[in-house]
PDB file of N, CA and C in Angstrom:
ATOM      1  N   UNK A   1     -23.041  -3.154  32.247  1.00  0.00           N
ATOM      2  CA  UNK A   1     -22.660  -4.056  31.175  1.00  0.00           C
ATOM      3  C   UNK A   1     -22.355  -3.258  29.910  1.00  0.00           C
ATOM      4  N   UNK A   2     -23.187  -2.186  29.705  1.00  0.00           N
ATOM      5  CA  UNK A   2     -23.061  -1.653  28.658  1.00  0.00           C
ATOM      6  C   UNK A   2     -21.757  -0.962  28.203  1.00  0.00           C
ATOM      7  N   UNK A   3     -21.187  -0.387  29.232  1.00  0.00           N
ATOM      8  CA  UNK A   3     -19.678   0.291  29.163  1.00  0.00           C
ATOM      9  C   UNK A   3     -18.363  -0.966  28.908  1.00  0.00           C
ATOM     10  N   UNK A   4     -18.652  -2.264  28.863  1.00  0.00           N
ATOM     11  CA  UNK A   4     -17.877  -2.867  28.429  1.00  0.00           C
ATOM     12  C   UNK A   4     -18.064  -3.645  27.789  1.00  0.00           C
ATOM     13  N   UNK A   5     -19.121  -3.063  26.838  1.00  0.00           N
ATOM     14  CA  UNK A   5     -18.977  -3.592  24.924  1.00  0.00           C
ATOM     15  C   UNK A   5     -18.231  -3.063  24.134  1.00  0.00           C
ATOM     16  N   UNK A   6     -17.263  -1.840  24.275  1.00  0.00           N
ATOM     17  CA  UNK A   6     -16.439  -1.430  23.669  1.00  0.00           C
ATOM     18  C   UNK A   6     -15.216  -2.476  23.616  1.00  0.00           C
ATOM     19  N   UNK A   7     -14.911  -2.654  25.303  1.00  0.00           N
ATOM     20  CA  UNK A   7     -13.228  -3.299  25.489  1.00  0.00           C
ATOM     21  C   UNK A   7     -13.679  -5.155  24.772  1.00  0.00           C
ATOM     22  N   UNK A   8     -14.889  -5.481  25.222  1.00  0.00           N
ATOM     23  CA  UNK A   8     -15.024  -6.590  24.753  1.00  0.00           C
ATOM     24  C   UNK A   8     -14.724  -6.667  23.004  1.00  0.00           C
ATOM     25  N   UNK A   9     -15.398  -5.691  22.592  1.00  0.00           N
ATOM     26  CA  UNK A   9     -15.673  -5.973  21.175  1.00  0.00           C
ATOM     27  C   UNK A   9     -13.915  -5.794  20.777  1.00  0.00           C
ATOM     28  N   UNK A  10     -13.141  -4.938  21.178  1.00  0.00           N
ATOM     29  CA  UNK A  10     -11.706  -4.206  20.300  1.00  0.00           C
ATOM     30  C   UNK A  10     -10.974  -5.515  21.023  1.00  0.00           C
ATOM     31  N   UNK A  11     -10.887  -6.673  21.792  1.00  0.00           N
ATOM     32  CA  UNK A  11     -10.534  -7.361  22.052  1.00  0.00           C
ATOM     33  C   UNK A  11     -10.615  -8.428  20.901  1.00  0.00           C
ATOM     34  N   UNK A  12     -11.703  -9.062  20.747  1.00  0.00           N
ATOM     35  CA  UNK A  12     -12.227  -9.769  19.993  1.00  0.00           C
ATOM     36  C   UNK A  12     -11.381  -9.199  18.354  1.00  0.00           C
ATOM     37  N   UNK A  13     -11.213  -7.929  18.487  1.00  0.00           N
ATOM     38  CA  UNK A  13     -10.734  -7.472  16.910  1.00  0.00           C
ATOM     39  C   UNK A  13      -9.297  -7.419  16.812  1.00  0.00           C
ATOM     40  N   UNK A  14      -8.816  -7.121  18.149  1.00  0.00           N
ATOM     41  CA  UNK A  14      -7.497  -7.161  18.490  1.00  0.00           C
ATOM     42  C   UNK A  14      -6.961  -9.017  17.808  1.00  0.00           C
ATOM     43  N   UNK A  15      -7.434  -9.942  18.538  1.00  0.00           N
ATOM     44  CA  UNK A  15      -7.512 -11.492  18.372  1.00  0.00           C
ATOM     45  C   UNK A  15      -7.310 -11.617  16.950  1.00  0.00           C
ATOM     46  N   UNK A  16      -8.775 -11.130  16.143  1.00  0.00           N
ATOM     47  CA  UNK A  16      -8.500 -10.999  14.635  1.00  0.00           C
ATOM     48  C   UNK A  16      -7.638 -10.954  14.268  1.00  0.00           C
ATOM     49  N   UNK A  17      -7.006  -9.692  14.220  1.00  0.00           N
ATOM     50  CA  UNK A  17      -6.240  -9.125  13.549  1.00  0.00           C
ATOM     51  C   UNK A  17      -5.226  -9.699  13.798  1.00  0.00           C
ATOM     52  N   UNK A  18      -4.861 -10.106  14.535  1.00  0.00           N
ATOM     53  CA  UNK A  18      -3.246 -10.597  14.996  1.00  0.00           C
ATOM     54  C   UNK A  18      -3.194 -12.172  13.992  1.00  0.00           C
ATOM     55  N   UNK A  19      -4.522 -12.881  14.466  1.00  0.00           N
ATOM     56  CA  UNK A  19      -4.559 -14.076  13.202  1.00  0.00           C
ATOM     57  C   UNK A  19      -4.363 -13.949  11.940  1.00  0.00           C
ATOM     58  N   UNK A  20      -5.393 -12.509  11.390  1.00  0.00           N
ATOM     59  CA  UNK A  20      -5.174 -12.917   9.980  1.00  0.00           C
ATOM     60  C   UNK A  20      -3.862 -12.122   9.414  1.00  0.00           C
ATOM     61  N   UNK A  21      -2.733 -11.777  10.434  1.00  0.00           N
ATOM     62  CA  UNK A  21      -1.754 -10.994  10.368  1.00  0.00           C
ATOM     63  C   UNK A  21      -0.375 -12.284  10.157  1.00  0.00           C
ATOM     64  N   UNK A  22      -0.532 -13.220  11.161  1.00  0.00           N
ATOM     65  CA  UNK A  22       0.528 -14.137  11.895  1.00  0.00           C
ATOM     66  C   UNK A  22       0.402 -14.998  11.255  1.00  0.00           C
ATOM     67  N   UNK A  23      -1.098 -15.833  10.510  1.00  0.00           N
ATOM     68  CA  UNK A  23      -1.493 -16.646   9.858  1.00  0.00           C
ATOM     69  C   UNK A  23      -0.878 -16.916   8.666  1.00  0.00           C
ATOM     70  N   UNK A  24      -1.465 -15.931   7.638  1.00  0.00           N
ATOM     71  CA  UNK A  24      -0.830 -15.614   6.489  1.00  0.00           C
ATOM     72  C   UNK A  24       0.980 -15.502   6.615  1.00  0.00           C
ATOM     73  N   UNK A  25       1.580 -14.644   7.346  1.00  0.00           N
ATOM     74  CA  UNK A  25       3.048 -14.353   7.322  1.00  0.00           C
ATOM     75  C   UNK A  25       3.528 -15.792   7.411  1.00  0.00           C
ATOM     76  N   UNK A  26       3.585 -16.467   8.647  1.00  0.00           N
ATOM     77  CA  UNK A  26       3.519 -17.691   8.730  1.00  0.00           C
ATOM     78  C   UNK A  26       3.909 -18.902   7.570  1.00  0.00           C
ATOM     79  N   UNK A  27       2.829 -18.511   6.670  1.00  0.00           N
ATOM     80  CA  UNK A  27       2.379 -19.222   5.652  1.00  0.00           C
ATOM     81  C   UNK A  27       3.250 -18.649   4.082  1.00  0.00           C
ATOM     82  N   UNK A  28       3.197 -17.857   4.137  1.00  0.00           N
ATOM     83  CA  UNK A  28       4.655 -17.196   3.616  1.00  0.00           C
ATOM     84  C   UNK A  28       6.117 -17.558   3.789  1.00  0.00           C
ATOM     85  N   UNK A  29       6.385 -17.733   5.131  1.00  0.00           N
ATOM     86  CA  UNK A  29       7.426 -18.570   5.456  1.00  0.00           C
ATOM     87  C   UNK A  29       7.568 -19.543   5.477  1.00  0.00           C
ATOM     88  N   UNK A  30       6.793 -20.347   5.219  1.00  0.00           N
ATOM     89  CA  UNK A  30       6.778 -21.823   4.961  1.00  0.00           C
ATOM     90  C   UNK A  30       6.866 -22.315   3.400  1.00  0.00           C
ATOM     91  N   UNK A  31       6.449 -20.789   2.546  1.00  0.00           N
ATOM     92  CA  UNK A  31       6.711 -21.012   0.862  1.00  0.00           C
ATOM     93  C   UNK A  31       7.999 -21.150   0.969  1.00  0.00           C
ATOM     94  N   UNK A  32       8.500 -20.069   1.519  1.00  0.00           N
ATOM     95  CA  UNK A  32       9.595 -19.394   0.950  1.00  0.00           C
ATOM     96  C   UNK A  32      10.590 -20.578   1.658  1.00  0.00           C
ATOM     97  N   UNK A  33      10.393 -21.776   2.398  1.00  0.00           N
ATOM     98  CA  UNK A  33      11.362 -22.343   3.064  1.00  0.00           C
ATOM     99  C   UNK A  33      11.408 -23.045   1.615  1.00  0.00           C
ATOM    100  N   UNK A  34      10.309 -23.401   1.141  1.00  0.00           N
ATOM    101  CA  UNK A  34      10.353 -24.405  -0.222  1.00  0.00           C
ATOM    102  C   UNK A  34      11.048 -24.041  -1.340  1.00  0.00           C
ATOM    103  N   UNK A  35      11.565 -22.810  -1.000  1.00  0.00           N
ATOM    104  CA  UNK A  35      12.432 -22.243  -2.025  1.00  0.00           C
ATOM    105  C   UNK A  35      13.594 -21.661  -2.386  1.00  0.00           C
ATOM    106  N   UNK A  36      13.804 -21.445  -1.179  1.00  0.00           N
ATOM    107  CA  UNK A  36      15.355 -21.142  -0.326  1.00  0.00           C
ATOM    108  C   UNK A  36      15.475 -22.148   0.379  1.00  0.00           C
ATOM    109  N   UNK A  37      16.636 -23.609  -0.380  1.00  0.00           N
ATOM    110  CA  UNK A  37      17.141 -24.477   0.581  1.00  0.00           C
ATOM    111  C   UNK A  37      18.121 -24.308   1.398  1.00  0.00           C
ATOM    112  N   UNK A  38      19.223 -23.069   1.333  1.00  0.00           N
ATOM    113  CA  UNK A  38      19.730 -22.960   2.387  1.00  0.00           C
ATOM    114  C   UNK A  38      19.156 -22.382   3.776  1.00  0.00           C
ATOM    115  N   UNK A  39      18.105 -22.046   3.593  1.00  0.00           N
ATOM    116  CA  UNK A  39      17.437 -21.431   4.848  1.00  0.00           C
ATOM    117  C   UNK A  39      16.612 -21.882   5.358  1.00  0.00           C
ATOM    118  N   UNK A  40      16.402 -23.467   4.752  1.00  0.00           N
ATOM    119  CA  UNK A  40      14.772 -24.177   5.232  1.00  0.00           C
ATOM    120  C   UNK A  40      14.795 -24.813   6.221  1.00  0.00           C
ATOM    121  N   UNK A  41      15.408 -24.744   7.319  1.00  0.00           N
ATOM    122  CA  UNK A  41      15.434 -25.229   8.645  1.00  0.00           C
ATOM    123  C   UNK A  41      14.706 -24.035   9.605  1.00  0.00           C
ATOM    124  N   UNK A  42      14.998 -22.945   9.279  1.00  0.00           N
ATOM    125  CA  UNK A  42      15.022 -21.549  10.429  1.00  0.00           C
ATOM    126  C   UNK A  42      13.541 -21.207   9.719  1.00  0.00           C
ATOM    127  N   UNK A  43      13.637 -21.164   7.981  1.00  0.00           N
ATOM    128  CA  UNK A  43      12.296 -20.527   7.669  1.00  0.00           C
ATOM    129  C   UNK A  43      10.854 -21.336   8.404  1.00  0.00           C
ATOM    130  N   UNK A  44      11.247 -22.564   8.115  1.00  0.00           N
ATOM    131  CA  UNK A  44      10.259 -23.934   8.179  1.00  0.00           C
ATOM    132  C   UNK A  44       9.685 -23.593   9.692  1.00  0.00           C
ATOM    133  N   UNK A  45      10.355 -23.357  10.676  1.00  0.00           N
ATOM    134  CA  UNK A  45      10.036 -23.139  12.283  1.00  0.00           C
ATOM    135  C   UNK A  45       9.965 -22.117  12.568  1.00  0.00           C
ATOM    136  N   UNK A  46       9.854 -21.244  12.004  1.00  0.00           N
ATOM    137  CA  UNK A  46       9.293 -19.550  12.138  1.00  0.00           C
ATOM    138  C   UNK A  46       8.235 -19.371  11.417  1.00  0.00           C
ATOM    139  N   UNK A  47       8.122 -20.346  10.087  1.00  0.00           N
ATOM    140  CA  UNK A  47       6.639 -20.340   9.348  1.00  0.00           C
ATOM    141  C   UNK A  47       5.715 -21.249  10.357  1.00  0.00           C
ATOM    142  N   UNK A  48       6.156 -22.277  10.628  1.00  0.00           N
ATOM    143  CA  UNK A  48       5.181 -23.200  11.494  1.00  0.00           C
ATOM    144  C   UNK A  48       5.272 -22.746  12.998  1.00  0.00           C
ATOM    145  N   UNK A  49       5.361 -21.928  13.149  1.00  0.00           N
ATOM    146  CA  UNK A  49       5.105 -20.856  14.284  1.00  0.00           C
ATOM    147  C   UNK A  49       4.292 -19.824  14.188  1.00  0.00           C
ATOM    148  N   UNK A  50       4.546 -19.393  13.140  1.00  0.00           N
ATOM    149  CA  UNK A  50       3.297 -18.280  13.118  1.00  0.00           C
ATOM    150  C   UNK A  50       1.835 -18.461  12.479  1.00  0.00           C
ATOM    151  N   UNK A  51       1.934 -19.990  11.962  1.00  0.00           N
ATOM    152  CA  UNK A  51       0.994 -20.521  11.308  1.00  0.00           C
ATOM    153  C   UNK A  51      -0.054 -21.013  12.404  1.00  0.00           C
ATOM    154  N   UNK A  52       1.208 -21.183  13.483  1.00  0.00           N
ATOM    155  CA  UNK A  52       0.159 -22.077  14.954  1.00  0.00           C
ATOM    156  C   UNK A  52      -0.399 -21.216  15.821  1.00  0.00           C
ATOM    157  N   UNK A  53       0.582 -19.653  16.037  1.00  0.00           N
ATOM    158  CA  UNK A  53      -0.037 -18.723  16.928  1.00  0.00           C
ATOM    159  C   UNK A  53      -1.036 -17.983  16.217  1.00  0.00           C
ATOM    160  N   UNK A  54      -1.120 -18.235  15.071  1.00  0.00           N
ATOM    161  CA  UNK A  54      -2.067 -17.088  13.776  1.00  0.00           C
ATOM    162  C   UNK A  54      -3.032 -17.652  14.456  1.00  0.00           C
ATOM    163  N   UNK A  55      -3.365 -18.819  14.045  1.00  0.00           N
ATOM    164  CA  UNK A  55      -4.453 -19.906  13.767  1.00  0.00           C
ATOM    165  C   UNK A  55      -5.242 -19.940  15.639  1.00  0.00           C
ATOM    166  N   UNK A  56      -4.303 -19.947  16.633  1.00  0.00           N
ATOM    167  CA  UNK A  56      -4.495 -19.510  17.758  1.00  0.00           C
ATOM    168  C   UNK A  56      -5.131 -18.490  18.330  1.00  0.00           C
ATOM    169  N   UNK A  57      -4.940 -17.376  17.500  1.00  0.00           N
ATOM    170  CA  UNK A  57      -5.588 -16.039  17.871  1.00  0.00           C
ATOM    171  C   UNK A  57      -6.655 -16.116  17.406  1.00  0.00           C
ATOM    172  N   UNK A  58      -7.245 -16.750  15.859  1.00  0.00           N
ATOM    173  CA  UNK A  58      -8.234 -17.016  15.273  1.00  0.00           C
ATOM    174  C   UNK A  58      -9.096 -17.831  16.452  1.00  0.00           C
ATOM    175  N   UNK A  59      -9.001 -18.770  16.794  1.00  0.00           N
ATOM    176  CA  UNK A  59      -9.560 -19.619  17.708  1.00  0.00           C
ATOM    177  C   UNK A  59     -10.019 -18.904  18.525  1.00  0.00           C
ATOM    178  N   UNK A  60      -9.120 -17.900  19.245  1.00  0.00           N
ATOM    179  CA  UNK A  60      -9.157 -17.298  20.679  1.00  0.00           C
ATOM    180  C   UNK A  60     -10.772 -16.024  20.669  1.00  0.00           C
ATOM    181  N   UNK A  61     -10.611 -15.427  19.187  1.00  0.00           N
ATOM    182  CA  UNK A  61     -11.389 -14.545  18.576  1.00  0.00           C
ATOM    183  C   UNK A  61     -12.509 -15.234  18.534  1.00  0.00           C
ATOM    184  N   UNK A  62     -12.929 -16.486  17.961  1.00  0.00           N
ATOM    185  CA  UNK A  62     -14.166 -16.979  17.644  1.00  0.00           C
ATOM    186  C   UNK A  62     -14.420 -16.953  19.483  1.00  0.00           C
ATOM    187  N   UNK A  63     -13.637 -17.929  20.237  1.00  0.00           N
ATOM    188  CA  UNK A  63     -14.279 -18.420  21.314  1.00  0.00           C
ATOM    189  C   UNK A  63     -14.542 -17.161  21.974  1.00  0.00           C
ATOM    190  N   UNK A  64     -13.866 -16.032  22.392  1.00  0.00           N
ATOM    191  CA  UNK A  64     -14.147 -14.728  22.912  1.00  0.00           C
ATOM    192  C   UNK A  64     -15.261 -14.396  22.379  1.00  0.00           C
ATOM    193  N   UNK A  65     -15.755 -14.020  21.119  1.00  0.00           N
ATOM    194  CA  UNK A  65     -16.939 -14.124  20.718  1.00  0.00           C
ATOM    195  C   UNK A  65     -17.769 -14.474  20.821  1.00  0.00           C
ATOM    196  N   UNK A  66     -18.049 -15.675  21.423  1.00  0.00           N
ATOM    197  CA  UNK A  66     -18.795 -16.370  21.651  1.00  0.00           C
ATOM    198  C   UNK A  66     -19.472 -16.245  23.201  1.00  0.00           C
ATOM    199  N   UNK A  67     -18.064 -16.354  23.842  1.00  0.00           N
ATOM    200  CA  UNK A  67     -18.244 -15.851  25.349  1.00  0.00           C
ATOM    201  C   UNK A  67     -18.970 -14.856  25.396  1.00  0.00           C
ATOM    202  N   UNK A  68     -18.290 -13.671  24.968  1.00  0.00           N
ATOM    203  CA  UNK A  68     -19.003 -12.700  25.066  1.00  0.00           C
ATOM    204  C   UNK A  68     -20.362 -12.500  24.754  1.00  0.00           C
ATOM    205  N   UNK A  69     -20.937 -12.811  23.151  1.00  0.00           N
ATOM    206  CA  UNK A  69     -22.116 -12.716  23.032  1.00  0.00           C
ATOM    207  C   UNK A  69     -23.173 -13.342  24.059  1.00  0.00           C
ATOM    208  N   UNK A  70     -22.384 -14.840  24.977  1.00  0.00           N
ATOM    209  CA  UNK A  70     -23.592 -15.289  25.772  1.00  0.00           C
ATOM    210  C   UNK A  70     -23.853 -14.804  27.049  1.00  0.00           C
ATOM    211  N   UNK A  71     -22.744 -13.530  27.115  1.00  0.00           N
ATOM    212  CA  UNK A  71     -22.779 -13.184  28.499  1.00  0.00           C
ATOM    213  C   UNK A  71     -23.496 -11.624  28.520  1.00  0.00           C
ATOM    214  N   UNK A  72     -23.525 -11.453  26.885  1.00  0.00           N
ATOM    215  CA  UNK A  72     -24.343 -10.129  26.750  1.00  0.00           C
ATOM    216  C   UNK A  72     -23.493  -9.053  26.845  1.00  0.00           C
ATOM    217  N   UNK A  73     -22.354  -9.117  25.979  1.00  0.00           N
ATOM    218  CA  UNK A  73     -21.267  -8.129  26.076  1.00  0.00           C
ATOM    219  C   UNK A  73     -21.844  -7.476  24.861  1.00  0.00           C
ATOM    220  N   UNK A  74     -21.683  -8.338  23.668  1.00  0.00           N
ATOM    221  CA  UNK A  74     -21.864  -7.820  22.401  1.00  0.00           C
ATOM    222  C   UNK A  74     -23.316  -7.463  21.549  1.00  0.00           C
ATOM    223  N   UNK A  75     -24.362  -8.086  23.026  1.00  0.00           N
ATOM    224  CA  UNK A  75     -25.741  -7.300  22.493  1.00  0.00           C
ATOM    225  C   UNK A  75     -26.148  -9.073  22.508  1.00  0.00           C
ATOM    226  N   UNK A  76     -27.579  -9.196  22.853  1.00  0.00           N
ATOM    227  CA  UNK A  76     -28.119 -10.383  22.517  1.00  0.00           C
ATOM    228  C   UNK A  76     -27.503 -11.626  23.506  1.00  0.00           C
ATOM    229  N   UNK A  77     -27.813 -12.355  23.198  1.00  0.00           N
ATOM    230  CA  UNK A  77     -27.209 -13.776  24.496  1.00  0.00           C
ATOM    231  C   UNK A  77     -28.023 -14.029  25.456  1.00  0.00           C
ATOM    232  N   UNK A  78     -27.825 -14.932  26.697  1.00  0.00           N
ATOM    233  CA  UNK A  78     -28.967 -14.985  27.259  1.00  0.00           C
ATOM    234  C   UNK A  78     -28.847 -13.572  29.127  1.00  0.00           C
ATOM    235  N   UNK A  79     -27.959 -12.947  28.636  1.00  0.00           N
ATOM    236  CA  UNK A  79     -27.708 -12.332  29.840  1.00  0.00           C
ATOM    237  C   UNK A  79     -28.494 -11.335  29.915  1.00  0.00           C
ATOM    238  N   UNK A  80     -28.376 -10.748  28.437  1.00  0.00           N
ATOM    239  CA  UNK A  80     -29.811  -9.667  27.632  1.00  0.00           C
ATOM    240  C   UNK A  80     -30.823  -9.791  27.944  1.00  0.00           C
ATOM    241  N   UNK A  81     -31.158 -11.272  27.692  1.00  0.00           N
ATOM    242  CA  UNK A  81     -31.749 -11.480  27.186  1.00  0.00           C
ATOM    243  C   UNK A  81     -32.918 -11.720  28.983  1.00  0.00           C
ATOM    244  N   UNK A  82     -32.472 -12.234  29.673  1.00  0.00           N
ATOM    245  CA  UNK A  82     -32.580 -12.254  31.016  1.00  0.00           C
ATOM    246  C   UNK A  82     -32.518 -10.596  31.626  1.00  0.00           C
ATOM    247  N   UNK A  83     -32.043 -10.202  31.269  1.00  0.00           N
ATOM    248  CA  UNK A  83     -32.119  -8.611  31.971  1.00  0.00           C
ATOM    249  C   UNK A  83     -33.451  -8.224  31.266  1.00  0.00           C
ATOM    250  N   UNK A  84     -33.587  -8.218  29.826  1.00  0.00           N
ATOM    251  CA  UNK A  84     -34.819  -7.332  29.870  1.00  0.00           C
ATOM    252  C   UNK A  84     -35.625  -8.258  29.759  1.00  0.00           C
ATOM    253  N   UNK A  85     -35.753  -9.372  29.980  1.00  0.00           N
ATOM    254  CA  UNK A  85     -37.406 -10.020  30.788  1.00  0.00           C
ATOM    255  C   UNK A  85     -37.514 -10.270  32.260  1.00  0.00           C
ATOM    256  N   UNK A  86     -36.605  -9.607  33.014  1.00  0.00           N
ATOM    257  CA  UNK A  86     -36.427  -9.299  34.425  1.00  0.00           C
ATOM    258  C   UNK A  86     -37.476  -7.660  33.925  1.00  0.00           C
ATOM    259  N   UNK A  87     -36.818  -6.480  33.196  1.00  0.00           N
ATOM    260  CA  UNK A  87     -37.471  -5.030  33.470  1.00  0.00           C
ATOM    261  C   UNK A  87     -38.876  -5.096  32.857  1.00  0.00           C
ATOM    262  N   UNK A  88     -39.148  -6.136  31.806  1.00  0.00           N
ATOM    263  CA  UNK A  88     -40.259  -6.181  31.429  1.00  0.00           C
ATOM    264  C   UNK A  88     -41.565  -6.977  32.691  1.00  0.00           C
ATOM    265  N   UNK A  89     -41.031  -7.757  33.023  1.00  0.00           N
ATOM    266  CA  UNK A  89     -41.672  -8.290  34.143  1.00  0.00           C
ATOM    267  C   UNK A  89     -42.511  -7.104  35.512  1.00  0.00           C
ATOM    268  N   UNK A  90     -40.501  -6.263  35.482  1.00  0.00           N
ATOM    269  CA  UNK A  90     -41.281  -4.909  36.638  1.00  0.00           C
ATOM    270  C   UNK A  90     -42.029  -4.033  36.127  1.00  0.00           C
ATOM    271  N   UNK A  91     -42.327  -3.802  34.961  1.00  0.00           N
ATOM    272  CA  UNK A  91     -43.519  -2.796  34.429  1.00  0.00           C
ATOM    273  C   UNK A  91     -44.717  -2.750  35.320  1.00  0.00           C
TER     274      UNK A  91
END
């Protein structure tokens, strides 16, 4: 388990990052549709696109997180938590 708290965790950061990357840009493009009316058809659906996949990756990050912690990727959860009151038991 232990050798794949690395890929778990840079996953989970990977997710991040792409949200608070896609999120924001997104959201940028959706100003800028409000301000450039010749372009507010194309901006408007490329901002509300990246506003939905941002916000998506965000989601994906929490729930991976979550997964993970209960499966004892990221330390703690009940998988841990079950392994070492299994070795404490064999003492």
């Amino acid at each position: 388990v232990d050798d794949r708290r690395p890929f778990a965790a840079s996953r989970i950061l990977w997710s991040l990052t792409a949200g608070l990357i896609l999120g924001p840009a997104g959201a940028g493009l959706l100003v800028a549709s409000t301000r450039l009316r010749d372009a507010y058809e194309p901006l408007l659906v490329f901002g509300l696109l990246g506003v939905m996949v941002g916000a998506g990756f965000l989601v994906s990050a929490v729930a991976s997180y979550g997964i993970s912690k209960h499966l004892g990727l990221l330390g703690g959860g009940a998988a841990t938590s079950a392994t070492t009151g299994l070795m404490q038991a064999g003492r």
